[in-house]
C-alpha atoms as a PDB file:
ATOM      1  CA  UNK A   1     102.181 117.104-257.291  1.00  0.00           C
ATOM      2  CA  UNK A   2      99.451 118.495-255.247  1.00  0.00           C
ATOM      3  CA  UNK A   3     101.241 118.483-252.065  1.00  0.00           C
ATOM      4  CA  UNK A   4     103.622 121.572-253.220  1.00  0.00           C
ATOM      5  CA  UNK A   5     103.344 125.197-252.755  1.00  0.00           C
ATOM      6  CA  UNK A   6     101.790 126.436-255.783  1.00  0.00           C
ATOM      7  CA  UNK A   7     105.111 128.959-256.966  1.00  0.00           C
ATOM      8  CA  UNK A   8     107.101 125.181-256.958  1.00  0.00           C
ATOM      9  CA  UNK A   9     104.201 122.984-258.370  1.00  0.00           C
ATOM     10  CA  UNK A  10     104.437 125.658-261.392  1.00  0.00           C
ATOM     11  CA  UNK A  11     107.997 125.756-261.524  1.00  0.00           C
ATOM     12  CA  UNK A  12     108.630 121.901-261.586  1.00  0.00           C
ATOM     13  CA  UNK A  13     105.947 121.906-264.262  1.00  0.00           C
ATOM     14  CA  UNK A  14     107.570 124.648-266.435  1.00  0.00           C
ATOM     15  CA  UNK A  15     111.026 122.619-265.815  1.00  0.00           C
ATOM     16  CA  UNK A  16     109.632 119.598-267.043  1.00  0.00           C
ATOM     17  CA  UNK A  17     107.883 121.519-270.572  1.00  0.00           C
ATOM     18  CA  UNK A  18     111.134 123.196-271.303  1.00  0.00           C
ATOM     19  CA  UNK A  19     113.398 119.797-271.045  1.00  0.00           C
ATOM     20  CA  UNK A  20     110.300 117.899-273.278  1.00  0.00           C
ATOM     21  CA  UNK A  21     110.861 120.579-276.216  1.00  0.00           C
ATOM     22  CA  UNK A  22     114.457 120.461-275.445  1.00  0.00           C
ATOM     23  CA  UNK A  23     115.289 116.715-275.400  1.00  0.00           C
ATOM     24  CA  UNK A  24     112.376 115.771-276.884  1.00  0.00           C
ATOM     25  CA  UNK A  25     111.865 112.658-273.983  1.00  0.00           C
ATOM     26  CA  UNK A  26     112.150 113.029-270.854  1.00  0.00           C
ATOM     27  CA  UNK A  27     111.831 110.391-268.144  1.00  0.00           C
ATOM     28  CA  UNK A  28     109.849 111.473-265.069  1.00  0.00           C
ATOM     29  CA  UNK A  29     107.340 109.923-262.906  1.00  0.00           C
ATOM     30  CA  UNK A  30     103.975 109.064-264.124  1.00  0.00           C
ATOM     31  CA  UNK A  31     102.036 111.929-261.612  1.00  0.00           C
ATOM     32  CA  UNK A  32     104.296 114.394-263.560  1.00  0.00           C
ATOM     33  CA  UNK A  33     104.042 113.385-266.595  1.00  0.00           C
ATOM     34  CA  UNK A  34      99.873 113.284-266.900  1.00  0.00           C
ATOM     35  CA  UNK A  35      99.822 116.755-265.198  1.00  0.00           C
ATOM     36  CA  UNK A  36     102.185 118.472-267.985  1.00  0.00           C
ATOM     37  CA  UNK A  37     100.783 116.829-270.969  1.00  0.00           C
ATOM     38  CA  UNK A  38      97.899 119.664-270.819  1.00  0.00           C
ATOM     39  CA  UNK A  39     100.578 122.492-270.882  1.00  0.00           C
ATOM     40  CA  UNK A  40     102.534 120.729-273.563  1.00  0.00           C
ATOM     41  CA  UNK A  41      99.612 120.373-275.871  1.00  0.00           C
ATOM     42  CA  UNK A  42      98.386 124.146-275.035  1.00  0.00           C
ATOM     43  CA  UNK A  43     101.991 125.374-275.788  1.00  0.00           C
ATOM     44  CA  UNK A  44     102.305 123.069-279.444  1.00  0.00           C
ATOM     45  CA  UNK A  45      98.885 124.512-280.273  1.00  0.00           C
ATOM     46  CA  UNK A  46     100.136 128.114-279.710  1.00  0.00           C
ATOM     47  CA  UNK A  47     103.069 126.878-281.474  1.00  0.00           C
ATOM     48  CA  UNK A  48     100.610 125.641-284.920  1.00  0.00           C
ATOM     49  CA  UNK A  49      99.374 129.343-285.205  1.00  0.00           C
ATOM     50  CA  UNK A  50     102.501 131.017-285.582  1.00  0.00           C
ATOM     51  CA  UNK A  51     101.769 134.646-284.918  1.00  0.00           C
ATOM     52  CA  UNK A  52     103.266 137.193-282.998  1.00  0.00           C
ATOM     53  CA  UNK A  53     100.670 137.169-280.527  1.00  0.00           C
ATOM     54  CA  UNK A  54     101.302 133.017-280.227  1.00  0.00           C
ATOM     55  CA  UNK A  55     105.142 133.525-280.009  1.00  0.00           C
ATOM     56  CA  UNK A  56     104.193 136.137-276.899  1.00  0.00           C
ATOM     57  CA  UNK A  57     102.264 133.701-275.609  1.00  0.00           C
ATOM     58  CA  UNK A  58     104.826 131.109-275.561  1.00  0.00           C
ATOM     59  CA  UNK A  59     107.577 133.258-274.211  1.00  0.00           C
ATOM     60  CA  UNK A  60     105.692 133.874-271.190  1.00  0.00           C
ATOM     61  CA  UNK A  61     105.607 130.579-270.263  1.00  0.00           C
ATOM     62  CA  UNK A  62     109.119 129.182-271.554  1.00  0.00           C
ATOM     63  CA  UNK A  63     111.143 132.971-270.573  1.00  0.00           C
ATOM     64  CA  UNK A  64     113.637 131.530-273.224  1.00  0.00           C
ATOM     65  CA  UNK A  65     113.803 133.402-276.942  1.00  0.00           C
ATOM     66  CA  UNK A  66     116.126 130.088-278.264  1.00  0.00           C
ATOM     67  CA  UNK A  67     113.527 127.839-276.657  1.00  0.00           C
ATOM     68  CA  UNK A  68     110.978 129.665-278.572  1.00  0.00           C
ATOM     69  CA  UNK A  69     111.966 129.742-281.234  1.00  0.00           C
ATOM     70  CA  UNK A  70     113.008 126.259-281.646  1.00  0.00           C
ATOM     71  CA  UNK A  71     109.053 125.302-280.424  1.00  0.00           C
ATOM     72  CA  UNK A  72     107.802 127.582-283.695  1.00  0.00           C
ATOM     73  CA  UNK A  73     110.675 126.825-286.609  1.00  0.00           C
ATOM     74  CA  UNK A  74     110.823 123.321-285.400  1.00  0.00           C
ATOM     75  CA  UNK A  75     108.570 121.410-283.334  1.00  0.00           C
ATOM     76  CA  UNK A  76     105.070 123.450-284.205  1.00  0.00           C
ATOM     77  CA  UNK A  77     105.631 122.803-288.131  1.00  0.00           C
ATOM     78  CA  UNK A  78     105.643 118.734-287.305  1.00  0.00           C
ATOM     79  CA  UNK A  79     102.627 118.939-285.717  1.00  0.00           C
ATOM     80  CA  UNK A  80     100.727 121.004-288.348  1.00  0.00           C
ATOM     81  CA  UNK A  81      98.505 117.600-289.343  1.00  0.00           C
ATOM     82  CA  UNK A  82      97.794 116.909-286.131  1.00  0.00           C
ATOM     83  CA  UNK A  83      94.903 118.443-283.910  1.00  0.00           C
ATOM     84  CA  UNK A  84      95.860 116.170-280.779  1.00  0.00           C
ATOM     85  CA  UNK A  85      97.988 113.998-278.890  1.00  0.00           C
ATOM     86  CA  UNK A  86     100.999 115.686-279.606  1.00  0.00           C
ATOM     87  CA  UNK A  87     102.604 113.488-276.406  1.00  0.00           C
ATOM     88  CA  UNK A  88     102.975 109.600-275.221  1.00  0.00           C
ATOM     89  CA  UNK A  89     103.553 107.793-271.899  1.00  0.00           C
ATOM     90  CA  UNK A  90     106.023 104.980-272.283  1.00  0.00           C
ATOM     91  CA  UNK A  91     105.738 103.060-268.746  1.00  0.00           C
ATOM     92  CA  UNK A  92     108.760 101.989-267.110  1.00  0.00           C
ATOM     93  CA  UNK A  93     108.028 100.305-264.073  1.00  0.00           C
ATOM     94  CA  UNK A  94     108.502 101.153-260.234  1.00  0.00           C
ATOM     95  CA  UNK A  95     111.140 103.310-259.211  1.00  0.00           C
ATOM     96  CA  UNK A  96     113.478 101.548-256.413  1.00  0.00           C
ATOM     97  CA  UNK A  97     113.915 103.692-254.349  1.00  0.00           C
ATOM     98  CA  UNK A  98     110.500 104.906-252.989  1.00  0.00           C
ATOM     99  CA  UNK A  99     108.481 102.789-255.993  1.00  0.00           C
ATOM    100  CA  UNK A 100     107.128 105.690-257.913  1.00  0.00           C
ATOM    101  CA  UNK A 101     106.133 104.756-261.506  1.00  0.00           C
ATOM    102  CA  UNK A 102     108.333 106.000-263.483  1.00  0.00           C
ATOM    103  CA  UNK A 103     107.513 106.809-267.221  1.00  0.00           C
ATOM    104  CA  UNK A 104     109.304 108.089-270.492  1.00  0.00           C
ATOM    105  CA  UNK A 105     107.139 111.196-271.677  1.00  0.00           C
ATOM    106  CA  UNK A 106     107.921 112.133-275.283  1.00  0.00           C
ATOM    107  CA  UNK A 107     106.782 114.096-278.558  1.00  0.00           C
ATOM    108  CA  UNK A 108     104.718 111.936-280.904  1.00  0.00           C
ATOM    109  CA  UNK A 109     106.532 113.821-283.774  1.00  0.00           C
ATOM    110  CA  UNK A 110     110.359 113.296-283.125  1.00  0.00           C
ATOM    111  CA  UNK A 111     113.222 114.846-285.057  1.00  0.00           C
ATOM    112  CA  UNK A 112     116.116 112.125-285.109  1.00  0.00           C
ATOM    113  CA  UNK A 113     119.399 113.701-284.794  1.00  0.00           C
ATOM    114  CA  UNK A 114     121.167 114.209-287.865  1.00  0.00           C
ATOM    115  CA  UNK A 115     124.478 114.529-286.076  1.00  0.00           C
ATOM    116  CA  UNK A 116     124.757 111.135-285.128  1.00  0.00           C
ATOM    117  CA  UNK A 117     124.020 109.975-289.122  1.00  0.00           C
ATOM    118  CA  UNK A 118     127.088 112.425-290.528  1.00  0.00           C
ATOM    119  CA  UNK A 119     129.471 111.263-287.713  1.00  0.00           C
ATOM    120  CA  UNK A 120     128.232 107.249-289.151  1.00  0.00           C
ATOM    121  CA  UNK A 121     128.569 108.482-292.490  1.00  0.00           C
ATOM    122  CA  UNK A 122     132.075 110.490-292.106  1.00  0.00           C
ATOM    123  CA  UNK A 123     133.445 106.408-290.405  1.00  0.00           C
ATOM    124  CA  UNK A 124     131.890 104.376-292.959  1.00  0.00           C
ATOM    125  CA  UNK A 125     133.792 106.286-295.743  1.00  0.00           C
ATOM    126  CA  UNK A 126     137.792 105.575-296.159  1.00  0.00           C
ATOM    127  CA  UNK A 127     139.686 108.699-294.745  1.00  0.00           C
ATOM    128  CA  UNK A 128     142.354 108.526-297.766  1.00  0.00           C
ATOM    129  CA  UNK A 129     139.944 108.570-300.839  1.00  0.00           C
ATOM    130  CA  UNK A 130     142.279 111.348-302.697  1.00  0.00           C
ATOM    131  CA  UNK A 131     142.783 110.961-306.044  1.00  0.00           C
ATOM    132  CA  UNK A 132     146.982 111.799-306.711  1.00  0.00           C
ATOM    133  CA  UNK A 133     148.137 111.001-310.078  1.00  0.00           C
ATOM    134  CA  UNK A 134     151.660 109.957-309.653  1.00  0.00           C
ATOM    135  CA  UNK A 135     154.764 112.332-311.356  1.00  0.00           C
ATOM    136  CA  UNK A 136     157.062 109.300-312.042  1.00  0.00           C
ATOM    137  CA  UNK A 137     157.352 106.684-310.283  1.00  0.00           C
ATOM    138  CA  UNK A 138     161.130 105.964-309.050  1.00  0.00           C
ATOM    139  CA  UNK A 139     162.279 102.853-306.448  1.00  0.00           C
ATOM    140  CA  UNK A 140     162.884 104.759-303.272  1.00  0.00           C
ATOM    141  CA  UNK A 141     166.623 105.940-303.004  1.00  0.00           C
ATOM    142  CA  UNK A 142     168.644 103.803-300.102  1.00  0.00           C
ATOM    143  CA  UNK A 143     168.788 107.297-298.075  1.00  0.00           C
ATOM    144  CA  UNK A 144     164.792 106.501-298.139  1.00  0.00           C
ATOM    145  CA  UNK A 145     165.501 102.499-297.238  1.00  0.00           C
ATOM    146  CA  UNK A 146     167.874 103.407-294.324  1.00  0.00           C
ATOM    147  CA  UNK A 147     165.972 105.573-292.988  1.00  0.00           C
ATOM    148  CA  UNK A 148     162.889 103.520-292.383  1.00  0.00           C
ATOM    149  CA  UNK A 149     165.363 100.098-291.608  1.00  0.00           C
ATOM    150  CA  UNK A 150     166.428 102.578-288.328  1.00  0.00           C
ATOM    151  CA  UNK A 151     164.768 101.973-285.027  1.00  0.00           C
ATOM    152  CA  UNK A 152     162.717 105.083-283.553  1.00  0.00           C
ATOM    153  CA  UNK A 153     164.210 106.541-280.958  1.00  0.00           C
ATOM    154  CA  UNK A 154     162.959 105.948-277.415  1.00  0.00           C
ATOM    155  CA  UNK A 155     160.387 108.293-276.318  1.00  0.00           C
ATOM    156  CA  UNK A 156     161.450 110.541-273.899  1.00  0.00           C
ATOM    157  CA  UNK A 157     159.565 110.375-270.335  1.00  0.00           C
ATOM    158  CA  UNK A 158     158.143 113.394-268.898  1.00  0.00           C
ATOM    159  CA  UNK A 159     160.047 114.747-266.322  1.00  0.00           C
ATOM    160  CA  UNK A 160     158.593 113.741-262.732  1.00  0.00           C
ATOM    161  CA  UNK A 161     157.421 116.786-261.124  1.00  0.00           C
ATOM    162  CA  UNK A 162     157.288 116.290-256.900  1.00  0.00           C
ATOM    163  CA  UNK A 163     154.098 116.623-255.082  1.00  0.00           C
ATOM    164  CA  UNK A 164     152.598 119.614-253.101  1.00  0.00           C
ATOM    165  CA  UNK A 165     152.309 118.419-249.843  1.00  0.00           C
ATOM    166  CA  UNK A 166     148.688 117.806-248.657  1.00  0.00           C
ATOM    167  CA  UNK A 167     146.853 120.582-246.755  1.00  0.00           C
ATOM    168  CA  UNK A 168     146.604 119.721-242.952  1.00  0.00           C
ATOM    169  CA  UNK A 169     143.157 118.333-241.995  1.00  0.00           C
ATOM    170  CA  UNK A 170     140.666 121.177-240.772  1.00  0.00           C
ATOM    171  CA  UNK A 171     144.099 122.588-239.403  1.00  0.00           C
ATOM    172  CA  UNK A 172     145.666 120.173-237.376  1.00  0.00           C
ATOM    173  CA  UNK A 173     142.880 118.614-235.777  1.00  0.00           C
ATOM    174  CA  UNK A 174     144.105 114.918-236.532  1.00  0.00           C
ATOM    175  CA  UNK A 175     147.331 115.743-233.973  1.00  0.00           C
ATOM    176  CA  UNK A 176     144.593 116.596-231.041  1.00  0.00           C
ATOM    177  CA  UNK A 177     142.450 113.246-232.637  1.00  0.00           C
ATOM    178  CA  UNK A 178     145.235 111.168-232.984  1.00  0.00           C
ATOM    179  CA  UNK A 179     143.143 107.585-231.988  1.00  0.00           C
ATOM    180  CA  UNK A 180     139.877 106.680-233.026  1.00  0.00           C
ATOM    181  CA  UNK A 181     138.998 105.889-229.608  1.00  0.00           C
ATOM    182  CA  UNK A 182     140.180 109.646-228.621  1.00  0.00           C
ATOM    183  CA  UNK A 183     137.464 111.072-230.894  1.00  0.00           C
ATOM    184  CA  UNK A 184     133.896 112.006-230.171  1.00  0.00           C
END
């Protein structure tokens, strides 16, 4: 990180704060991560004193009301028994490409997403749990019997609409380029 212009250095670290109280993990490289754990905890401190003065605070960093908001309704009132390490460093390993060591940074405090449990929740239970009581109950009619005996009818297939005809390539060039030994 040090070998950035110091408008980008602050940028990628800003970035890299607003996706941590987003997502609440991020993986990143392990350079990045040590150098905004400082921020983080400065901005989940502000976030613990809840005044309008914090909130100001906070806003000039993140720029984003929804963001901060979120970091003083949500995040700063999980961290209200703790004084520090409000993030951990989760290493990875080496990163394949150019073997950075890459790192999963993430809030000590984490909200689990409730979203996922109703949508388990809303599967486990049976769809058709209505209670009817029944009017009478009659045999079907044979109307009722013939009717279901009968094969559906065949679906119909959707009509087959003709393709546009390709655009020409860079507008015509393939007629002058016509061999691959022809081209440049």
């Amino acid at each position: 990180m040090n070998n950035r212009f110091t408008s980008w250095r602050k940028a990628t670290l800003i970035s890299l704060l607003k996706n941590l109280l987003i997502h609440q993990s991020i993986k990143t490289t392990k350079v990045r991560a040590s150098s905004v754990q400082p921020l983080v905890d400065k901005i989940i401190g502000l976030a613990k004193e809840n005044s309008l003065a914090a909130k100001r605070r906070a806003y000039r960093v993140l720029g984003e009301h929804d963001l901060v908001a979120k970091l003083f309704n949500e995040i700063g009132p999980r961290f209200k028994e703790r004084s520090s390490g409000f993030t951990r460093v989760l290493n990875l390993g080496l990163r394949r490409g150019d073997g950075a060591r890459l790192v999963v940074l993430e809030l000590t405090e984490i909200k689990k997403k409730e979203i996922k449990k109703a949508k388990k929740e809303k599967a486990a239970s049976p769809k058709n749990e209505q209670h009817i009581t029944p009017v009478a109950e009659q045999p079907p009619s044979e109307e009722k019997k013939a009717k279901t005996t009968e094969a559906a009818p065949p679906k119909q297939e959707k009509p087959t609409v003709p393709k546009k005809p390709t655009k020409q390539f860079l507008g015509g060039l393939r007629k002058i380029f016509k061999k691959e030994r022809d081209s440049l």
